[in-house]
C-alpha atoms as a PDB file:
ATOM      1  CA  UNK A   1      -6.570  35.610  13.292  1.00  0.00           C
ATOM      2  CA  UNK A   2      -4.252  38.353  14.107  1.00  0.00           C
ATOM      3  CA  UNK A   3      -1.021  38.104  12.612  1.00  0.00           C
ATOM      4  CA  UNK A   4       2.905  39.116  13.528  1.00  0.00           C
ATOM      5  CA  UNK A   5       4.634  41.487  11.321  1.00  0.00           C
ATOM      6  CA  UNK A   6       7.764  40.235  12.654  1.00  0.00           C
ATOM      7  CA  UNK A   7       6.796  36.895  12.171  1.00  0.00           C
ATOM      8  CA  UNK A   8       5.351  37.357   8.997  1.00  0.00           C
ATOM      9  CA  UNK A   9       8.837  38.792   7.727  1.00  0.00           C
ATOM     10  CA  UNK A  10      10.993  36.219   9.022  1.00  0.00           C
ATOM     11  CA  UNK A  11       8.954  33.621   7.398  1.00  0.00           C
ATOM     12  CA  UNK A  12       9.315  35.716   4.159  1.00  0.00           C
ATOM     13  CA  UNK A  13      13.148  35.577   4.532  1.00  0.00           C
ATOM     14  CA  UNK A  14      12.812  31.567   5.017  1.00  0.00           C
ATOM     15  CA  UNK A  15      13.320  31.810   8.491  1.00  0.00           C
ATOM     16  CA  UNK A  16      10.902  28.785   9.418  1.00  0.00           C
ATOM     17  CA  UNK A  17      12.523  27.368  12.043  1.00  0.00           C
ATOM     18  CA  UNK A  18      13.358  31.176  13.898  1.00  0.00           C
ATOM     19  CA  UNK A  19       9.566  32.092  13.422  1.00  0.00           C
ATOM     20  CA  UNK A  20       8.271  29.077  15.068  1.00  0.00           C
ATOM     21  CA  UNK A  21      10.783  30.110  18.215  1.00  0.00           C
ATOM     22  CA  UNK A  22       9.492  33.345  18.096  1.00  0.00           C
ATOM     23  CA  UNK A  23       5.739  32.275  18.570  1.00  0.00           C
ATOM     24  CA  UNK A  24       6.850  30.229  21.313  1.00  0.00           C
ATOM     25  CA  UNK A  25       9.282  32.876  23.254  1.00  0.00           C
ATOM     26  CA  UNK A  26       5.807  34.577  22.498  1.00  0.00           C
ATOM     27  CA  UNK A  27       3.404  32.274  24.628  1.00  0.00           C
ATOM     28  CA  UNK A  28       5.865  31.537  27.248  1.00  0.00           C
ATOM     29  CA  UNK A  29       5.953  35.390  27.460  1.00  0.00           C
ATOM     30  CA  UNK A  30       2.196  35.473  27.507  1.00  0.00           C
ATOM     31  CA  UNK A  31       2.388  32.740  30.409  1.00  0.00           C
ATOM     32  CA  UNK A  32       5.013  34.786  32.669  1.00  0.00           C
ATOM     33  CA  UNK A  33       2.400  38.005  32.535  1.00  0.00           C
ATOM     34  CA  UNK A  34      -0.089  35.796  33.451  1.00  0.00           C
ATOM     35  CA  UNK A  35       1.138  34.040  36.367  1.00  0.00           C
ATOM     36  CA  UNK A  36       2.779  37.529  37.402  1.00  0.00           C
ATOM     37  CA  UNK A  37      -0.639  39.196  37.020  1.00  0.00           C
ATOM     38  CA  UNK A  38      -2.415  36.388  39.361  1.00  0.00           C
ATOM     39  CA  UNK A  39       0.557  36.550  42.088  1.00  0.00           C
ATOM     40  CA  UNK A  40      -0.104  40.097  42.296  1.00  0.00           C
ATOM     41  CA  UNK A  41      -3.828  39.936  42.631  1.00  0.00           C
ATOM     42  CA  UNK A  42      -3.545  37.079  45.522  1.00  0.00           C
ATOM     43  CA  UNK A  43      -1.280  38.968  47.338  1.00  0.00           C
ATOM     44  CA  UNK A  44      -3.682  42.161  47.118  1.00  0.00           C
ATOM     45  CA  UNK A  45      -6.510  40.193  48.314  1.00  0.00           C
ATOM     46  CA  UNK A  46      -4.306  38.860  51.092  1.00  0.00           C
ATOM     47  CA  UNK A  47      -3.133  41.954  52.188  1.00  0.00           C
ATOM     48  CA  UNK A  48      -6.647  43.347  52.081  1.00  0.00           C
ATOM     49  CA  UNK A  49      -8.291  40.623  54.002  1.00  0.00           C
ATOM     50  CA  UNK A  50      -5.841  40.851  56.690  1.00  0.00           C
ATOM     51  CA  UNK A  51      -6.400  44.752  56.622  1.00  0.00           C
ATOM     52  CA  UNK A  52     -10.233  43.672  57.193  1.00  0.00           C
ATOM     53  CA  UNK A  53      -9.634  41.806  60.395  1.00  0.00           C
ATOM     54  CA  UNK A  54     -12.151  39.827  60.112  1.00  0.00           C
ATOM     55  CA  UNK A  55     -13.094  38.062  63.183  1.00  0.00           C
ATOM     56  CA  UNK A  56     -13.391  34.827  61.810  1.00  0.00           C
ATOM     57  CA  UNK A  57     -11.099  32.806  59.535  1.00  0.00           C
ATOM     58  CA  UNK A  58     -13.928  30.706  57.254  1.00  0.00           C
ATOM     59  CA  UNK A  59     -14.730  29.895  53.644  1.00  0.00           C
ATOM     60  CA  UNK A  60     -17.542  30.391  51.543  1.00  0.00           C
ATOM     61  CA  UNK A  61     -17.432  26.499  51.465  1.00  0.00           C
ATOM     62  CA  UNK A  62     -18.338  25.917  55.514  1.00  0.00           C
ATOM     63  CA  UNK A  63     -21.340  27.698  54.903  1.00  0.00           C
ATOM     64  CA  UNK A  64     -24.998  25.870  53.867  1.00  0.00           C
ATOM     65  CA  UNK A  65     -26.543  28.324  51.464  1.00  0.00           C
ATOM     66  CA  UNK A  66     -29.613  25.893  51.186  1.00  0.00           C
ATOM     67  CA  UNK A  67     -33.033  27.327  51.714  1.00  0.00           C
ATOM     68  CA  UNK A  68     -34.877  25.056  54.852  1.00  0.00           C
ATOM     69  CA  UNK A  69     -37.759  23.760  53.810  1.00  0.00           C
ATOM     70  CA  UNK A  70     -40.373  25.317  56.212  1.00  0.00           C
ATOM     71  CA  UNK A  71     -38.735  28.564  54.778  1.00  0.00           C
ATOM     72  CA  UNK A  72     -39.381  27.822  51.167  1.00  0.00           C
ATOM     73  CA  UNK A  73     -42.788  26.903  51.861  1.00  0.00           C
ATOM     74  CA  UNK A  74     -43.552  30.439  53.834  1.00  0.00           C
ATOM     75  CA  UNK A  75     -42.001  32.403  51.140  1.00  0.00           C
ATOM     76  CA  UNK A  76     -43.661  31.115  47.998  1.00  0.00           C
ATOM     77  CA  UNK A  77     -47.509  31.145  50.661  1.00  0.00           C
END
């Protein structure tokens, strides 16, 4: 595991309860990049797809991606 120099010293000057604060100011940090780095990438893929003007508005999920079965049967003759 990686550690903290700066958390590493304050827990050598006894400063439990500060270093424990620390790691958490450190995830919720972690969290804030995270969700900034996903707002950012949906509203470039937003921007792009209305840039695309594509002519219709659909999801992957509307479409059957199932093979018929008279089609499965000619491809594996």
């Amino acid at each position: 595991m990686l550690t903290n120099p700066t958390i590493d010293m304050l827990r050598e000057l006894g400063l439990t309860g500060m270093a424990s604060a620390y790691q958490e100011l450190e995830r919720k940090l972690a969290r804030l990049l995270e969700r900034e780095t996903t707002l950012r990438r949906q509203k470039r893929f937003e921007a792009r797809a209305r840039a695309a003007k594509l002519r219709h508005d659909s999801q992957i999920e509307e479409y059957r991606l199932s093979v018929p079965p008279a089609a499965s049967i000619a491809i594996s003759s």
